[in-house]
Protein backbone atom coordinates (compact mmCIF):
# COMPACT_ATOMS: atom_id res chain seq x y z
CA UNK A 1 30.18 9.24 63.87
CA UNK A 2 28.28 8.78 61.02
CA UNK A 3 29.65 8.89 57.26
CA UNK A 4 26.92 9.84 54.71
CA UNK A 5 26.64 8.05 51.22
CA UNK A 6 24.87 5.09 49.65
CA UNK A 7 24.49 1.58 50.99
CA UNK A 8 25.47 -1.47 49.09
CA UNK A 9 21.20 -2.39 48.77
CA UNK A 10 20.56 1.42 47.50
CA UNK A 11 23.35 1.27 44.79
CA UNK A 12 21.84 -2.28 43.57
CA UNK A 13 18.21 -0.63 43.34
CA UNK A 14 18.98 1.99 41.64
CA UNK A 15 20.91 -0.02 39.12
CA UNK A 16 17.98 -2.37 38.56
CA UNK A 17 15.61 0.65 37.83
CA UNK A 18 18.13 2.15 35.32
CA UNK A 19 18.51 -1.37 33.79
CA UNK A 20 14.77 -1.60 33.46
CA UNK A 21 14.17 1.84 32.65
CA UNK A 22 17.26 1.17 29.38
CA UNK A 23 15.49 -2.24 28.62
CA UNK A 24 11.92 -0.38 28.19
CA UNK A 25 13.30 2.19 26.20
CA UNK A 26 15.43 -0.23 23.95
CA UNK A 27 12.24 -2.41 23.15
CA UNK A 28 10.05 0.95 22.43
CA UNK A 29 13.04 2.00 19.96
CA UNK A 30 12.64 -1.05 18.18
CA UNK A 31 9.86 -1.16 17.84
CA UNK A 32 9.57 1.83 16.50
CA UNK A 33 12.05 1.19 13.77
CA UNK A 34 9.84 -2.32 12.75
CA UNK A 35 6.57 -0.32 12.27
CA UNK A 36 8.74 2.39 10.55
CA UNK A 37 9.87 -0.17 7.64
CA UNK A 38 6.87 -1.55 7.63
CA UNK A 39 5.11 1.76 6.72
CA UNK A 40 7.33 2.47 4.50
CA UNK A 41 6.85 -0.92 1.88
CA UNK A 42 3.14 -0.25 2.54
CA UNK A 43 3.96 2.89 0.84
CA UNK A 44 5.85 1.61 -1.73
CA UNK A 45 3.37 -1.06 -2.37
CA UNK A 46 0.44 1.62 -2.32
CA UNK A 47 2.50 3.23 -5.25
CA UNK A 48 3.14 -0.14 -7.45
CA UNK A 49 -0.48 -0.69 -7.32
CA UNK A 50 -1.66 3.13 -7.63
CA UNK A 51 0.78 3.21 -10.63
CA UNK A 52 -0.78 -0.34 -12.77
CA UNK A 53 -3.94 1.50 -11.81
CA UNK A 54 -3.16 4.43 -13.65
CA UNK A 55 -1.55 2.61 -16.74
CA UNK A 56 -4.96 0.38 -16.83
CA UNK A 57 -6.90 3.88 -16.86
CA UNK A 58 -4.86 5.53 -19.32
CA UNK A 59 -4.17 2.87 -21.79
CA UNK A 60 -5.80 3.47 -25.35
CA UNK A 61 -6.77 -0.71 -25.10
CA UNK A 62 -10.35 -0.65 -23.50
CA UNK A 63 -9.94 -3.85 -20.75
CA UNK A 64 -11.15 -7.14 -20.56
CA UNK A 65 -12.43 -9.15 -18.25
CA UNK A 66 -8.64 -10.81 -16.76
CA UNK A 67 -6.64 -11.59 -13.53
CA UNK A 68 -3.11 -10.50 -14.40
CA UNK A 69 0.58 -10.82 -12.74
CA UNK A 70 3.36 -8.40 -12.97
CA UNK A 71 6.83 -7.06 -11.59
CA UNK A 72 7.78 -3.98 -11.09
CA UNK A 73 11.31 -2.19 -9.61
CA UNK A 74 10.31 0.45 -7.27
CA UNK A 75 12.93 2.15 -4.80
CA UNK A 76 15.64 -0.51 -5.28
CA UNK A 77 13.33 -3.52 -4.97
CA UNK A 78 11.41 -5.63 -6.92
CA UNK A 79 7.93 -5.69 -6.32
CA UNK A 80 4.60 -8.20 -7.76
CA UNK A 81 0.98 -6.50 -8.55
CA UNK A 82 -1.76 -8.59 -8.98
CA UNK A 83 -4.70 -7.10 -11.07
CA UNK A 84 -8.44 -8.61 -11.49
CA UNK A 85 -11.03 -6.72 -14.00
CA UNK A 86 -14.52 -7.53 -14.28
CA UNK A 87 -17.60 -5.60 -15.52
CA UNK A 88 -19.28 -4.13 -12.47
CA UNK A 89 -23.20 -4.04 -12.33
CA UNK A 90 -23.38 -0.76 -14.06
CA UNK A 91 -23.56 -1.14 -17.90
CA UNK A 92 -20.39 0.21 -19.18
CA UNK A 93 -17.98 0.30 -16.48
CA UNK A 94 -15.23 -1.89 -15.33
CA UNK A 95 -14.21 -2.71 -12.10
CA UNK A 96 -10.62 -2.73 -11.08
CA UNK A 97 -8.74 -3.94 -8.25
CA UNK A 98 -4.84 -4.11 -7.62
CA UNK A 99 -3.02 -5.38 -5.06
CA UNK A 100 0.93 -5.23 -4.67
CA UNK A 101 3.64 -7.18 -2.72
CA UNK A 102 7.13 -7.32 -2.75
CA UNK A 103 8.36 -9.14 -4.82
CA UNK A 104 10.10 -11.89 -2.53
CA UNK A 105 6.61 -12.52 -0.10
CA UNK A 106 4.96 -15.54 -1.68
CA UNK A 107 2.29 -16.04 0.52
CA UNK A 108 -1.27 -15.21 -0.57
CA UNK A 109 -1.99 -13.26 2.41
CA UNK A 110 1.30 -10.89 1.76
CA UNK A 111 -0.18 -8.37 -0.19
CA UNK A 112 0.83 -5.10 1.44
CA UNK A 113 -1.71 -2.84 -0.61
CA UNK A 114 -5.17 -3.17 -2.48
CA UNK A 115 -6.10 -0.45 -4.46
CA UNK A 116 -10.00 -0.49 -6.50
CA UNK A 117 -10.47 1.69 -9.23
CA UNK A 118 -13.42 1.54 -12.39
CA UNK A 119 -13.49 2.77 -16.37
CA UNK A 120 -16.01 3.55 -18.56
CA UNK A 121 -16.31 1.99 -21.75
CA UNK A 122 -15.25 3.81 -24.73
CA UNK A 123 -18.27 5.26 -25.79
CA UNK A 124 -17.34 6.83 -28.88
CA UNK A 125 -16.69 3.42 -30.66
CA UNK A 126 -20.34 2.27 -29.22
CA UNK A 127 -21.98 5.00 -31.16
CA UNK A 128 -23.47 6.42 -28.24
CA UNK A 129 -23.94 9.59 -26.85
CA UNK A 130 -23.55 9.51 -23.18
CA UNK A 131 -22.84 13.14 -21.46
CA UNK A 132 -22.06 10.96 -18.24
CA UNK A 133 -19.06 9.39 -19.33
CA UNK A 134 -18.46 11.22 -22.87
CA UNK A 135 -17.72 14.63 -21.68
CA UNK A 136 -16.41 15.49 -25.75
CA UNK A 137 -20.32 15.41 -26.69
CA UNK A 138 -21.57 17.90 -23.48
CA UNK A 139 -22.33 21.34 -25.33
CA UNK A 140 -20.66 24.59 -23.25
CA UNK A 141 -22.90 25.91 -20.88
């Protein structure tokens, strides 16, 4: 007579496969969570620099040719933008670029967003009239 059930070899396969099965699904989890943190400072960083972008835009000072550094507190941490603006080949406009980091990455190749913008000069005060980039002087339709 025969008892049904599992052999000792059958148990210890099956185990193996669940073991592998957990170890796969472990690894995908964490990796998962990496890539999650990771898109999230690229974010953040995106922001700093999309932010100094705006303030360099808005300011009332027209810019100069510079490479600037900066810190910033964003979300609890302290993050570094990196600015560079230089007159682009079209007469009038500046050329921005800003990149951001966080704070505590000190390698040059750390920068976790790059953001390129441009600005017109201020047209008024070169006693021009430009209907391209001074829209006060356009006439209503």
């Amino acid at each position: 007579m025969r008892t049904r059930g599992f052999t000792l070899v059958e148990v210890l396969v099956a185990l193996a496969i669940v073991a592998l099965g957990s170890a796969a699904v472990m690894t995908a989890l964490s990796t998962g969570s990496q890539s999650t943190s990771r898109l999230r400072e690229r974010s953040y960083a995106e922001w700093v620099a999309l932010n100094r972008l705006t303030e360099i835009r808005v300011s009332r000072e027209w810019p100069l040719a510079s490479n600037e550094i900066g810190e910033e507190t964003m979300a609890g941490q302290r993050w570094q933008w990196r600015q560079t603006i230089e007159r682009s080949d079209v007469s009038g406009v500046w050329r921005i670029r800003v990149q951001a980091r966080l704070a505590s990455r000190t390698s040059d190749n750390d920068w976790l967003a790059s953001v390129h913008g441009a600005r017109g000069d201020d047209l008024a005060s070169l006693d021009r009239d430009d209907a391209i980039w001074d829209t006060a002087s356009r006439s209503a339709p």
